[in-house]
Protein backbone atom coordinates (compact mmCIF):
# COMPACT_ATOMS: atom_id res chain seq x y z
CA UNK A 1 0.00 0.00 0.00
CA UNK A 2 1.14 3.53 -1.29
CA UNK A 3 0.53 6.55 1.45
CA UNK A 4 0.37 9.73 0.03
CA UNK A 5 0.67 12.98 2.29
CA UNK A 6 -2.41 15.15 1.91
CA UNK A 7 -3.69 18.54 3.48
CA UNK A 8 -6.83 19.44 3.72
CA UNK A 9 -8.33 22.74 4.88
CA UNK A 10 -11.59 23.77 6.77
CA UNK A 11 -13.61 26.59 8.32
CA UNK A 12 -14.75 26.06 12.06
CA UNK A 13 -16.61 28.03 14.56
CA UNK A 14 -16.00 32.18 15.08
CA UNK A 15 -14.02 32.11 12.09
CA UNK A 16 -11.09 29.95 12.70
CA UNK A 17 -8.61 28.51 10.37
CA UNK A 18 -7.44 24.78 10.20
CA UNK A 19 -5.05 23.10 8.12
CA UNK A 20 -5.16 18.87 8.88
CA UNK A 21 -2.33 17.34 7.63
CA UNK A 22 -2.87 13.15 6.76
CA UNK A 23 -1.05 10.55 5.71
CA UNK A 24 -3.29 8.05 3.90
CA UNK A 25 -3.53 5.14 1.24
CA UNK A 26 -7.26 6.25 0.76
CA UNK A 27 -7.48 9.64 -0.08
CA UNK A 28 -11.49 9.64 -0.93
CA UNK A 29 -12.12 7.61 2.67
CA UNK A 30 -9.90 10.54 4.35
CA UNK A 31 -11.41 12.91 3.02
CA UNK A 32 -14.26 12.30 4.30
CA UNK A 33 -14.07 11.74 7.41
CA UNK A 34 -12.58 14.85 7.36
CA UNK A 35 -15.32 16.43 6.18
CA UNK A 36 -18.13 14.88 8.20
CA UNK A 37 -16.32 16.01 11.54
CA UNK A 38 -16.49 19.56 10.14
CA UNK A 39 -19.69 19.47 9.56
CA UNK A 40 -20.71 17.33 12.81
CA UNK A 41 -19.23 20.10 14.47
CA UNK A 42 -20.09 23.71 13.80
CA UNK A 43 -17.58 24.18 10.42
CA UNK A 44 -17.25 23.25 6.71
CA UNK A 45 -14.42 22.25 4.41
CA UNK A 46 -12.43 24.55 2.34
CA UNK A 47 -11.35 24.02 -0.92
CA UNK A 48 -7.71 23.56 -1.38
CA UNK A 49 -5.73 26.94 -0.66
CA UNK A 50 -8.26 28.41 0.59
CA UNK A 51 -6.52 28.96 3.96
CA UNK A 52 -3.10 28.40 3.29
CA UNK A 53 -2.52 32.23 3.28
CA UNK A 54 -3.57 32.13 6.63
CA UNK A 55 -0.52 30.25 7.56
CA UNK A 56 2.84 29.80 6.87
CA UNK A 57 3.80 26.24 6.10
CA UNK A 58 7.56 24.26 6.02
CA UNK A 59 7.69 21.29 5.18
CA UNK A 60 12.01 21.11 6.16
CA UNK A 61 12.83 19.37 8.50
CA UNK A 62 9.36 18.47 9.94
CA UNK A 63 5.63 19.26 8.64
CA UNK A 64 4.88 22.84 10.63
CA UNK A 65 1.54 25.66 10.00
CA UNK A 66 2.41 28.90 12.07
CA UNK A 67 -1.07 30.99 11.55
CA UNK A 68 -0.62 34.84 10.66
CA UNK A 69 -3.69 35.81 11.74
CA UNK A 70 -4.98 34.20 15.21
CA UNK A 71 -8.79 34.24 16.11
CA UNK A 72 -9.24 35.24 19.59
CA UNK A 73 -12.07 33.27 21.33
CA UNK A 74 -13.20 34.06 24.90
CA UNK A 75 -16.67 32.98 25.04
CA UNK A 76 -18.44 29.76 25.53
CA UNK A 77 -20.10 27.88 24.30
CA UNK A 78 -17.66 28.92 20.97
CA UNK A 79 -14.61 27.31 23.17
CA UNK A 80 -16.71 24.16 23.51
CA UNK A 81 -16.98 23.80 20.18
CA UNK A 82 -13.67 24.52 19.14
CA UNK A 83 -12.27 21.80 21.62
CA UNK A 84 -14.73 19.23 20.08
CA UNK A 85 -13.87 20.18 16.08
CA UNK A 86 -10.09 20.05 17.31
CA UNK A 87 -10.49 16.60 19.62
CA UNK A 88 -12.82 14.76 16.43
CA UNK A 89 -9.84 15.64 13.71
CA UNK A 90 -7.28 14.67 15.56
CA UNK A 91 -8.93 11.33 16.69
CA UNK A 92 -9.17 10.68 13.54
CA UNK A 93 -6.44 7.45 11.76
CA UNK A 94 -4.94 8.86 9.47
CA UNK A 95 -4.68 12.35 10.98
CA UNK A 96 -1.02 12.93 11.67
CA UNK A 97 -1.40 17.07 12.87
CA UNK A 98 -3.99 19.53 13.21
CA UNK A 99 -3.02 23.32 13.01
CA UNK A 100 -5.49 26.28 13.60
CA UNK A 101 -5.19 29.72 14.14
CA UNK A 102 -7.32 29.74 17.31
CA UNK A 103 -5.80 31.51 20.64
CA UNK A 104 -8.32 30.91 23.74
CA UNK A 105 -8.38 33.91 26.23
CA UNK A 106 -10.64 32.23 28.93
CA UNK A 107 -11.11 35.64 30.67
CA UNK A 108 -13.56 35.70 34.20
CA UNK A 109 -16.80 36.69 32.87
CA UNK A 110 -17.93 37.32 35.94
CA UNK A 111 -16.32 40.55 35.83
CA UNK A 112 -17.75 42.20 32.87
């Protein structure tokens, strides 16, 4: 069996970013499952490059995303959400990394 490296890009909750990079020898069974936990849990797939200028990716020495643009998210039940898109990808078999541009600032609301 061949495995192929393959990226795939999606759209979650308050406007985050994620790149999911596989390794797979079924591309069409990858994809998706990819795809169904996106839409299981509050986002949608992108087609590809549609967020790769969101991120700068190297591929030397190791595979690495570094987002440009991070998505602040303070609020529940957003974080929630988030957790559970983030938790179902990377649960996933043939899901080797999941990057996002997502930065949590769990702030006391309490005090607003």
């Amino acid at each position: 069996e061949v495995l192929k490296e393959v990226l795939y890009e999606g759209f979650g909750p308050e406007g985050t970013g994620y790149i999911v990079h596989a390794t797979t020898d079924n591309t069409n069974r990858t994809h998706n499952q990819v795809r169904t936990v996106f839409e299981r849990n509050g986002g949608k797939m992108g087609v590809p490059g549609s967020l790769q200028y969101l991120f700068t990716i190297e591929r030397d020495p190791e595979f690495m995303c570094t987002p440009h643009f991070p998505v602040t998210v303070r609020h529940e039940p957003a974080v929630s959400e988030i957790v559970k898109l983030m938790s179902g990808l990377e649960h996933l078999d043939d899901v080797q990394q999941v990057f996002t541009n997502v930065q949590f600032d769990l702030e006391d609301e309490s005090n607003e």
